[in-house]
PDB file of N, CA and C in Angstrom:
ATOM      1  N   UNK A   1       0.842  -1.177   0.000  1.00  0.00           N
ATOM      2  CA  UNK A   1       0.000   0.000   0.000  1.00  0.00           C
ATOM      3  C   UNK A   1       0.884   1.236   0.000  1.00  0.00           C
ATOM      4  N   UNK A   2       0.176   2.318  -0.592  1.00  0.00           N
ATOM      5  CA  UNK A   2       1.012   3.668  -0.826  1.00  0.00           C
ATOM      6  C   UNK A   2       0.763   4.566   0.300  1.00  0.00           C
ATOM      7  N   UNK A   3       1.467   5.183   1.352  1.00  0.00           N
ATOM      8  CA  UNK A   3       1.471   6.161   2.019  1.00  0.00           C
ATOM      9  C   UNK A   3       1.819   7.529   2.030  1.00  0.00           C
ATOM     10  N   UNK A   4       0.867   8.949   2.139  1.00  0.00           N
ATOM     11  CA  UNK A   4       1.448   9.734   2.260  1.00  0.00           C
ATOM     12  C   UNK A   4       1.522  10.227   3.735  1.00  0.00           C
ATOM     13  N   UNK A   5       2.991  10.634   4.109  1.00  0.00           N
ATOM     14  CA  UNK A   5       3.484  11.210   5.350  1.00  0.00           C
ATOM     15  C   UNK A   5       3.637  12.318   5.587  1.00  0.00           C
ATOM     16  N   UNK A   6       2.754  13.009   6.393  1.00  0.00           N
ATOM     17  CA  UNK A   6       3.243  14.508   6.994  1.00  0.00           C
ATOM     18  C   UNK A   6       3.482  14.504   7.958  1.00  0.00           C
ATOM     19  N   UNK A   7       4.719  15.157   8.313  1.00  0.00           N
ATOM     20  CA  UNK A   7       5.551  15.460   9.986  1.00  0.00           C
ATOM     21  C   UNK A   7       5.078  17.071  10.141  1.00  0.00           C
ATOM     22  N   UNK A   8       5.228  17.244  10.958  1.00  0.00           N
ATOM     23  CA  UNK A   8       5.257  18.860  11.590  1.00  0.00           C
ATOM     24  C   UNK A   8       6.802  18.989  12.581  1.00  0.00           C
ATOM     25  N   UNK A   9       7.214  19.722  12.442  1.00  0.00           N
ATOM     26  CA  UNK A   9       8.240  19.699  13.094  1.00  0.00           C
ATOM     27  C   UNK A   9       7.494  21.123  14.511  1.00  0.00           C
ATOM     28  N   UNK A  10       8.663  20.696  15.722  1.00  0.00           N
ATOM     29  CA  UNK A  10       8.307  21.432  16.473  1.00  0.00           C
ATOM     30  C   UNK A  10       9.559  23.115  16.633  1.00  0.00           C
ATOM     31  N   UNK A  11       8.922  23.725  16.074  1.00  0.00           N
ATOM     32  CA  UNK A  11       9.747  25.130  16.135  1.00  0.00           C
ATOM     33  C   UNK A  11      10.721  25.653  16.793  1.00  0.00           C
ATOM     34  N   UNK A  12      10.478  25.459  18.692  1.00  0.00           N
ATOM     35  CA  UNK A  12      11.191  25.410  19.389  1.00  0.00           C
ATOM     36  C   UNK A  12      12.840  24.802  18.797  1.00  0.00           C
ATOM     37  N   UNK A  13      12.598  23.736  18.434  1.00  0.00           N
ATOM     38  CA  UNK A  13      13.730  22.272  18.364  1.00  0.00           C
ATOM     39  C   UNK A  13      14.511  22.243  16.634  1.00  0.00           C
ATOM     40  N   UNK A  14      14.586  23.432  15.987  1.00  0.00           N
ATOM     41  CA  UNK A  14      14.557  23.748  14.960  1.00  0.00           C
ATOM     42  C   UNK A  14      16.642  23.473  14.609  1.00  0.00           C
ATOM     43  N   UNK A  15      17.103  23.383  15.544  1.00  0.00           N
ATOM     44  CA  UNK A  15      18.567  23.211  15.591  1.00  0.00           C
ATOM     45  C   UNK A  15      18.918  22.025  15.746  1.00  0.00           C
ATOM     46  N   UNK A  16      17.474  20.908  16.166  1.00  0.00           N
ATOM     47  CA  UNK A  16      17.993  19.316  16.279  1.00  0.00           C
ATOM     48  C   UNK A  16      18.236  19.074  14.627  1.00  0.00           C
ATOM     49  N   UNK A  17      17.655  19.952  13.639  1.00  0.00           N
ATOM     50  CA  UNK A  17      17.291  19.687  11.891  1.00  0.00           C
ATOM     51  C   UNK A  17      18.885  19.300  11.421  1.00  0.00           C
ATOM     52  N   UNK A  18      19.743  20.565  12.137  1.00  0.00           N
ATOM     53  CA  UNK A  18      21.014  20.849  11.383  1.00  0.00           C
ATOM     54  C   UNK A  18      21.940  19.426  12.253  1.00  0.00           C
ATOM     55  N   UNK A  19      21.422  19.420  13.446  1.00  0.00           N
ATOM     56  CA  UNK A  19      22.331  18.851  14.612  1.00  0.00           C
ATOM     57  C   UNK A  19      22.272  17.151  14.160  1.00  0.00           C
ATOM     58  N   UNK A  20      21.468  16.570  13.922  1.00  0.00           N
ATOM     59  CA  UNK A  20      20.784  15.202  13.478  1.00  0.00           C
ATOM     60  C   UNK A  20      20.503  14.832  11.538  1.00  0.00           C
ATOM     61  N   UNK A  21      21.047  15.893  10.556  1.00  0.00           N
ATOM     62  CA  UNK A  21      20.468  15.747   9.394  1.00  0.00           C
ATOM     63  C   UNK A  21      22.085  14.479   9.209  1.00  0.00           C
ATOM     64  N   UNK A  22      22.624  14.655   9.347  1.00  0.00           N
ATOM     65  CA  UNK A  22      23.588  13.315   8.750  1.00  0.00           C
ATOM     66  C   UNK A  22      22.866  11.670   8.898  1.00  0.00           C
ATOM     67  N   UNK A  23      22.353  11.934  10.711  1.00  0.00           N
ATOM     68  CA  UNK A  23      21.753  10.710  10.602  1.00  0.00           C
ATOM     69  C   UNK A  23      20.549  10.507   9.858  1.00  0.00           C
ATOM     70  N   UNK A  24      19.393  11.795   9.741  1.00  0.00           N
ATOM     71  CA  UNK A  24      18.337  11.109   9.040  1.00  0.00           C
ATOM     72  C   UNK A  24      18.601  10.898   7.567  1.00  0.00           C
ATOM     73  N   UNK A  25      19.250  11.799   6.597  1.00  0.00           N
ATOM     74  CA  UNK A  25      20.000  11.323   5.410  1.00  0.00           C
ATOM     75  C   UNK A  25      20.089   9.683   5.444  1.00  0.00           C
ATOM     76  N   UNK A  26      21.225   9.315   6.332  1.00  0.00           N
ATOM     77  CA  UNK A  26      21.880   7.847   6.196  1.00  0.00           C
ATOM     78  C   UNK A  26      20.231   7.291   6.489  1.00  0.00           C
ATOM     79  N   UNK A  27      19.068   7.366   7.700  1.00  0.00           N
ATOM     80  CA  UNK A  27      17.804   6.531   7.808  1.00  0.00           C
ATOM     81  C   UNK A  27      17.082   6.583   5.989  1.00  0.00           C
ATOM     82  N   UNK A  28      17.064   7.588   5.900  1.00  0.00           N
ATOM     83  CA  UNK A  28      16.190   7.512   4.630  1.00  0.00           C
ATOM     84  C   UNK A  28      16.770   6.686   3.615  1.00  0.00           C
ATOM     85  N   UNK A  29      18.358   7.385   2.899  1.00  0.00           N
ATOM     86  CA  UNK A  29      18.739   5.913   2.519  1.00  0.00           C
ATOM     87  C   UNK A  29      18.675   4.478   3.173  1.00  0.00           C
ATOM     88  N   UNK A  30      19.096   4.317   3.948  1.00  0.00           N
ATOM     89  CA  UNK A  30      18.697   2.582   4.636  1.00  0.00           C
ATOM     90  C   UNK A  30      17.731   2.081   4.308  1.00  0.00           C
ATOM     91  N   UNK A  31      16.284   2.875   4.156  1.00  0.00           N
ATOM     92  CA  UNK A  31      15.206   2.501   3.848  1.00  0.00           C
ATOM     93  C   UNK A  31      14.462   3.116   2.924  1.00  0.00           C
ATOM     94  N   UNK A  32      14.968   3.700   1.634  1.00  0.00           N
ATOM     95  CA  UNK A  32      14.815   3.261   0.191  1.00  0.00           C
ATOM     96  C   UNK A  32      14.132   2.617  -0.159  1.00  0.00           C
ATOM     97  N   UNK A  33      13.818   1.793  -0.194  1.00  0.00           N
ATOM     98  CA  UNK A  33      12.749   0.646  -0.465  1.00  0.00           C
ATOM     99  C   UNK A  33      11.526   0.860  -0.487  1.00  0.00           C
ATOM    100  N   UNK A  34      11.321   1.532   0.592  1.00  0.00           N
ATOM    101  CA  UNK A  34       9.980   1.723   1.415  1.00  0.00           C
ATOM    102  C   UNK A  34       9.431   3.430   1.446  1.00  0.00           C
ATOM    103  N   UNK A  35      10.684   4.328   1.809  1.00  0.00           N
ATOM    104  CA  UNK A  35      10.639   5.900   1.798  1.00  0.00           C
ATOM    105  C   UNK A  35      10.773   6.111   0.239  1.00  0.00           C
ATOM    106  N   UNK A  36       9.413   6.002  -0.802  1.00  0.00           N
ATOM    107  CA  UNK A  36       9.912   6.257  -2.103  1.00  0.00           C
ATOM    108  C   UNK A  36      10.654   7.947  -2.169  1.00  0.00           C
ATOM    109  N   UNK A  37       9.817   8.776  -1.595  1.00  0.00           N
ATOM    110  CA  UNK A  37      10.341   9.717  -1.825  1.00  0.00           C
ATOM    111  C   UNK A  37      10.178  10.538  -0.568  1.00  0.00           C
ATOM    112  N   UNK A  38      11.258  11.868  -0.051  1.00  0.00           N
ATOM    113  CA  UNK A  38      11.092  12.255   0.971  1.00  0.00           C
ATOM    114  C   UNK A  38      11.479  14.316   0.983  1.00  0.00           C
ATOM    115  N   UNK A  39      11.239  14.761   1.396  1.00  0.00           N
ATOM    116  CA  UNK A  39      11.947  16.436   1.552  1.00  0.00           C
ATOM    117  C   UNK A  39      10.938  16.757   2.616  1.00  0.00           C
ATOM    118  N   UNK A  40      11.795  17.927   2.741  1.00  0.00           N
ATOM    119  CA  UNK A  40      10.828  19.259   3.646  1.00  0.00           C
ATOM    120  C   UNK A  40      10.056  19.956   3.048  1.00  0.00           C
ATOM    121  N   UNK A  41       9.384  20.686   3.598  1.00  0.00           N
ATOM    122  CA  UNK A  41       8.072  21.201   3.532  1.00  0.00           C
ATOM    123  C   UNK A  41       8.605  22.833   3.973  1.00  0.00           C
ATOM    124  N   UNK A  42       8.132  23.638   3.492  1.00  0.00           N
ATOM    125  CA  UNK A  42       8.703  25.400   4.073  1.00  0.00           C
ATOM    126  C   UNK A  42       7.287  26.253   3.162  1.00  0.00           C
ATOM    127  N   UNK A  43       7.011  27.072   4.176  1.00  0.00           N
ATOM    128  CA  UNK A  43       5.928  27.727   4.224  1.00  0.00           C
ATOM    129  C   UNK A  43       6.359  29.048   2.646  1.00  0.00           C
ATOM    130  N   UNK A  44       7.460  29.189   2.214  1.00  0.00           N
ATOM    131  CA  UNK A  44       8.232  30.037   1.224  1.00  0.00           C
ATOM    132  C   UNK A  44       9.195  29.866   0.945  1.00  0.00           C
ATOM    133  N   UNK A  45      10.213  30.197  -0.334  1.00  0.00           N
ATOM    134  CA  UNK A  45      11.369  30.095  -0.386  1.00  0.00           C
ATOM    135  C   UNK A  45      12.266  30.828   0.526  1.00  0.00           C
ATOM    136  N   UNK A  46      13.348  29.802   0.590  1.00  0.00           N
ATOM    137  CA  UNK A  46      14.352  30.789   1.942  1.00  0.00           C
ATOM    138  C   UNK A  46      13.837  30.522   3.675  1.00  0.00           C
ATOM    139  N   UNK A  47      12.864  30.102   3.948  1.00  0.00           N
ATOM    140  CA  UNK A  47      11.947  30.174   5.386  1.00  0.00           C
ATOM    141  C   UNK A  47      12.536  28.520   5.571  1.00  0.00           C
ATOM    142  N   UNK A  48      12.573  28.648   7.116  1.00  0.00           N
ATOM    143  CA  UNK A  48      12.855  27.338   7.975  1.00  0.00           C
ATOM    144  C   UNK A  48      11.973  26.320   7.368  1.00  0.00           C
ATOM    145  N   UNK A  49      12.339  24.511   7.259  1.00  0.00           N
ATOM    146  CA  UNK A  49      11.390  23.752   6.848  1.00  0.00           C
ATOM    147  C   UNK A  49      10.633  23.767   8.381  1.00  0.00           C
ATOM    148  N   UNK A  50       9.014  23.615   7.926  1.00  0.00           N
ATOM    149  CA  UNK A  50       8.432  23.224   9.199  1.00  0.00           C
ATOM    150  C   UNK A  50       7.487  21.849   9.140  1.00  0.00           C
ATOM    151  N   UNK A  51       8.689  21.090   8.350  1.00  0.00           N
ATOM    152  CA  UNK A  51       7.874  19.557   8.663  1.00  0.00           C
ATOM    153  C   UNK A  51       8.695  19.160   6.973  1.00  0.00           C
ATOM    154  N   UNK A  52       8.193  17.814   6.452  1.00  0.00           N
ATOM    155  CA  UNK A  52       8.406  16.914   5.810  1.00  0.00           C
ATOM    156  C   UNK A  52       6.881  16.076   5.173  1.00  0.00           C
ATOM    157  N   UNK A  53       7.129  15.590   3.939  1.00  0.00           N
ATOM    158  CA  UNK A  53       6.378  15.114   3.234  1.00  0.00           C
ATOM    159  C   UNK A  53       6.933  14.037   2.690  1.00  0.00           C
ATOM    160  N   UNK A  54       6.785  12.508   2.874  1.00  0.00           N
ATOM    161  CA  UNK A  54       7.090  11.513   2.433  1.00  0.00           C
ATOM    162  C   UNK A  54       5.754  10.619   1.561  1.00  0.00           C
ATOM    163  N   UNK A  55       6.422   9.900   0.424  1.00  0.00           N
ATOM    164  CA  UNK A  55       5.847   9.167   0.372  1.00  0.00           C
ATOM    165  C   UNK A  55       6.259   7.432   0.509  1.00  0.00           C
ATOM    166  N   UNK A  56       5.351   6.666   0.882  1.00  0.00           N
ATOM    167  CA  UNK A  56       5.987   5.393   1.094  1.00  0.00           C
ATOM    168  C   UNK A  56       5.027   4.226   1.098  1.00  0.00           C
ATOM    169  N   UNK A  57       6.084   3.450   0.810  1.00  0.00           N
ATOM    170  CA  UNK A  57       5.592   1.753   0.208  1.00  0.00           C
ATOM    171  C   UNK A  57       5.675   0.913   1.515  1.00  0.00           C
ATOM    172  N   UNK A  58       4.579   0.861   1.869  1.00  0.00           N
ATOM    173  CA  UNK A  58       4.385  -0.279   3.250  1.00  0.00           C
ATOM    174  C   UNK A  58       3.414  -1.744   2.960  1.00  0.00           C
ATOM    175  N   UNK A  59       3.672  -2.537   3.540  1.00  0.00           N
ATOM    176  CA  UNK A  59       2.613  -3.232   3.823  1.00  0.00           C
ATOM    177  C   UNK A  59       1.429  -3.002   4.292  1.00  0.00           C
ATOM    178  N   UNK A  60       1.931  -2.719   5.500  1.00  0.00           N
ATOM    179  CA  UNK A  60       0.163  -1.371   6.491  1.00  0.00           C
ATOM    180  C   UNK A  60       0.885  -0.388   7.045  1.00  0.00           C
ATOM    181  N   UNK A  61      -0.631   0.102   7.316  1.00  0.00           N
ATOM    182  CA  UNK A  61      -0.168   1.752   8.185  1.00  0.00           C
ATOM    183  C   UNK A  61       0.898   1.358   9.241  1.00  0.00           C
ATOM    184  N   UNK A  62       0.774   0.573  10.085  1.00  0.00           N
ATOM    185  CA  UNK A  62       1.390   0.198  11.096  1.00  0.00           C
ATOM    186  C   UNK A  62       3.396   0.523  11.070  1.00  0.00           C
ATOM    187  N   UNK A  63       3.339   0.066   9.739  1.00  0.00           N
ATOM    188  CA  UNK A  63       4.684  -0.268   9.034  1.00  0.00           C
ATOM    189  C   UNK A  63       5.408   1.121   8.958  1.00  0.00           C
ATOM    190  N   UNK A  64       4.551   2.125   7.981  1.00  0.00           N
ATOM    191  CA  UNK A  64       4.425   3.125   7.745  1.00  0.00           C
ATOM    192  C   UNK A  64       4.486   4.105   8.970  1.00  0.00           C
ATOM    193  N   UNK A  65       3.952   4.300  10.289  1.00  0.00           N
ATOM    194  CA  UNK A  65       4.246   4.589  11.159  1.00  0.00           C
ATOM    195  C   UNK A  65       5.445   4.305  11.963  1.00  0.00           C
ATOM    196  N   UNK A  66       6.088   3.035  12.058  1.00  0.00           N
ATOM    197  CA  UNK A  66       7.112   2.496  12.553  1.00  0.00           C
ATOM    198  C   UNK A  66       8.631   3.437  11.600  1.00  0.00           C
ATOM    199  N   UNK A  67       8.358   3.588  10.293  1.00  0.00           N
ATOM    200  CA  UNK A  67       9.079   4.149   9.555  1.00  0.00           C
ATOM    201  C   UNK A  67       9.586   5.862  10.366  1.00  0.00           C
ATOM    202  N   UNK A  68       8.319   6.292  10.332  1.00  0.00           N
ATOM    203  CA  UNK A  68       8.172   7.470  11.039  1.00  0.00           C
ATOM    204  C   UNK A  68       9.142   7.520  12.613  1.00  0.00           C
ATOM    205  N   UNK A  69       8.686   6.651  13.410  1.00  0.00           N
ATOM    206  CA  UNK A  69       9.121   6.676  14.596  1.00  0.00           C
ATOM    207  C   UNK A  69      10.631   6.195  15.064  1.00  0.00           C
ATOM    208  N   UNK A  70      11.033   5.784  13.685  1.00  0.00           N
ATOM    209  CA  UNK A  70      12.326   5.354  13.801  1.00  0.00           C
ATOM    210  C   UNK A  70      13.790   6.599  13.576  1.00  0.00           C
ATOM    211  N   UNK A  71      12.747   7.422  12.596  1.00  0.00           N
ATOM    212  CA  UNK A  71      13.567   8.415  12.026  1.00  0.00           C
ATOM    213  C   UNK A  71      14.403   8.836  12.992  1.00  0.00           C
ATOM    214  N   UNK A  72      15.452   9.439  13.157  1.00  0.00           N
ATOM    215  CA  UNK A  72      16.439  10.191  14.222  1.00  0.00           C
ATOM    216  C   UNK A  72      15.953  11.236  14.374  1.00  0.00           C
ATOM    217  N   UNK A  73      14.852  12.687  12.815  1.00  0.00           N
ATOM    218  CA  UNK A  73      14.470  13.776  13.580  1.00  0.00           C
ATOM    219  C   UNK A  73      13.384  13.133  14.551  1.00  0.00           C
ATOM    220  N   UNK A  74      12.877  12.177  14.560  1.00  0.00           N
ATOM    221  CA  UNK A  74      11.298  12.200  15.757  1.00  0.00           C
ATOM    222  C   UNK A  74      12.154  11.510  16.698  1.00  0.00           C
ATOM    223  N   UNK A  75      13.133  10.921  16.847  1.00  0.00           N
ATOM    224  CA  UNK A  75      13.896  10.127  18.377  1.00  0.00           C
ATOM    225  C   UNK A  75      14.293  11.060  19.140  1.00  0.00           C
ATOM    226  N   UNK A  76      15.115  12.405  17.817  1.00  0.00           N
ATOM    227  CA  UNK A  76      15.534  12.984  18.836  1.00  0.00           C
ATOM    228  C   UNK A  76      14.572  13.994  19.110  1.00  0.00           C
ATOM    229  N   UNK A  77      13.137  14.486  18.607  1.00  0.00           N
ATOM    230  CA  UNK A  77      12.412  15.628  19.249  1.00  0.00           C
ATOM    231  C   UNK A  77      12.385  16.792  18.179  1.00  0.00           C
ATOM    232  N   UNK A  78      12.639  16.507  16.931  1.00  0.00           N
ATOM    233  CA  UNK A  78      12.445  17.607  16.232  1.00  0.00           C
ATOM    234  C   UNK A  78      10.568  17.407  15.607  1.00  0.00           C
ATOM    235  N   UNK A  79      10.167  16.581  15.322  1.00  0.00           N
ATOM    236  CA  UNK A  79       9.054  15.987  15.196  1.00  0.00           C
ATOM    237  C   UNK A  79       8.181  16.142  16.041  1.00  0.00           C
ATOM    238  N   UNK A  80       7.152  17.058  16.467  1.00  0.00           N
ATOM    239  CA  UNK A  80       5.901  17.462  17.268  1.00  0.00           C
ATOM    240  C   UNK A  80       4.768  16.259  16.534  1.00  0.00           C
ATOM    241  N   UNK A  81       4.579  16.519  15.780  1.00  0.00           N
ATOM    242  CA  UNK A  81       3.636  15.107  15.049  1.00  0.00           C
ATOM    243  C   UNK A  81       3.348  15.102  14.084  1.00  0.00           C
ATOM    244  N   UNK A  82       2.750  13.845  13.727  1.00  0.00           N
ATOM    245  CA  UNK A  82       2.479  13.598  12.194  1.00  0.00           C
ATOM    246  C   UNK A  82       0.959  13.045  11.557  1.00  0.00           C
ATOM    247  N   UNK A  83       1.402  12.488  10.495  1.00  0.00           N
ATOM    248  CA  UNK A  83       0.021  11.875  10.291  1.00  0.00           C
ATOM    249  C   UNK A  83       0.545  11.135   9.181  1.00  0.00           C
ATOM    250  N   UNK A  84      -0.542   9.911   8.894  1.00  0.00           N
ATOM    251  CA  UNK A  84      -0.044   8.877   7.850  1.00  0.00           C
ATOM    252  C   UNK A  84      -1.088   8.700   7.088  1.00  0.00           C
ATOM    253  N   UNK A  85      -1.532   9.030   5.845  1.00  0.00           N
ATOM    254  CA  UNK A  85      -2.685   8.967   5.393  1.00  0.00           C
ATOM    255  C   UNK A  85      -2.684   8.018   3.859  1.00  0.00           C
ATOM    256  N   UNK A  86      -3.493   6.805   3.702  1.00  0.00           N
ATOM    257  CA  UNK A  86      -3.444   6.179   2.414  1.00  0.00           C
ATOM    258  C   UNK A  86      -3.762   6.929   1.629  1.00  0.00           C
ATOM    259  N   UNK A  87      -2.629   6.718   0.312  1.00  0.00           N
ATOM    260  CA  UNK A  87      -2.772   7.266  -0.879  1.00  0.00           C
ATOM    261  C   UNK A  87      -3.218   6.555  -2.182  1.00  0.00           C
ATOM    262  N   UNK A  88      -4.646   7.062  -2.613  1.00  0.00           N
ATOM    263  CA  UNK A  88      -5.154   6.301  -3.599  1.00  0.00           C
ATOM    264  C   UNK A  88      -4.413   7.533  -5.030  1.00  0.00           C
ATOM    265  N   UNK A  89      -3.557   6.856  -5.460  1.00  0.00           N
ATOM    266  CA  UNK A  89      -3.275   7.682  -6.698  1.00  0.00           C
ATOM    267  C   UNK A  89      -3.857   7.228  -7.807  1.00  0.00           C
ATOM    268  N   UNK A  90      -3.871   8.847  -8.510  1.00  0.00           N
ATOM    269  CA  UNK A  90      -4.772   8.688  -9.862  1.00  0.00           C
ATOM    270  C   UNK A  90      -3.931   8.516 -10.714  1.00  0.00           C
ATOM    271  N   UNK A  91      -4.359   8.259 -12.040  1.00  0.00           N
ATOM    272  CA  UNK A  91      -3.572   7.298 -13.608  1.00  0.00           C
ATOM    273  C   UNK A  91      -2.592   6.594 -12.781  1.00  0.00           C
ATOM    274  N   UNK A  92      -2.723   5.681 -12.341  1.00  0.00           N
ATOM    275  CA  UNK A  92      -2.201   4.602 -11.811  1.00  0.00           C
ATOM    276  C   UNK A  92      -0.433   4.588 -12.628  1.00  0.00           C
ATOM    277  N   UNK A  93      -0.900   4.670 -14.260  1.00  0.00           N
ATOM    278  CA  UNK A  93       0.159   3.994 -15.531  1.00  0.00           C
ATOM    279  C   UNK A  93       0.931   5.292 -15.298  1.00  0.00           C
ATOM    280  N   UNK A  94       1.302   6.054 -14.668  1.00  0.00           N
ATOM    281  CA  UNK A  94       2.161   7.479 -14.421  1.00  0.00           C
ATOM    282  C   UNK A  94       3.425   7.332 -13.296  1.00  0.00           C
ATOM    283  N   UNK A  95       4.072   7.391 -13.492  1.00  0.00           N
ATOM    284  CA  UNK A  95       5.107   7.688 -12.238  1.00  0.00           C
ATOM    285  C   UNK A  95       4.815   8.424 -11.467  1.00  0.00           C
ATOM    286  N   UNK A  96       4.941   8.071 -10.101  1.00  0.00           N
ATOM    287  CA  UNK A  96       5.056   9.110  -9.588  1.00  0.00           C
ATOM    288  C   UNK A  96       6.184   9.557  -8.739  1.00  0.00           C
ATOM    289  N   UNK A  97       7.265   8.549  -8.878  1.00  0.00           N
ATOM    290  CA  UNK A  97       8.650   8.994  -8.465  1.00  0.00           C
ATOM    291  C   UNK A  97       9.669   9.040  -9.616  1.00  0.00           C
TER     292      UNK A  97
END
């Protein structure tokens, strides 16, 4: 099943982004497979990201959440919360990565 992921990051904690991005880099590669595609989210060009948009290939939500909770920004607290919502995509025969 296809997942789309939104994080919110928490504002306060905006220095864990710079402090922790080596490790979530290396998580997202590791799990490739599954994180088809991943970036931040920023309210304008130039402005702090305030969250992330993934999409991903799970078995179930469950999976898909576990993905989430593993990340290094939500272990270490940059992550206020998220949400995991199935994605029914349209023209199926289209890429969407």
């Amino acid at each position: 099943m296809r997942f789309v992921v939104r994080t919110f990051d928490d504002p306060s904690k905006i220095m864990l982004r710079t402090e922790h991005m080596g490790a979530h880099l290396r998580y997202l590669q590791e799990n490739d497979r599954e994180i088809l595609v991943a970036g931040s989210l920023r309210k304008k060009a130039g402005a702090d990201p305030i969250g992330a948009l993934w999409i991903v290939e799970a078995e179930t939500e469950a999976r898909a959440r576990q993905l989430v909770e593993e990340d290094p920004f939500h272990i270490e607290g940059l992550r206020a919360n998220y949400e995991v919502l199935l994605w029914s995509k349209a023209f199926s025969h289209l890429a969407a990565v």
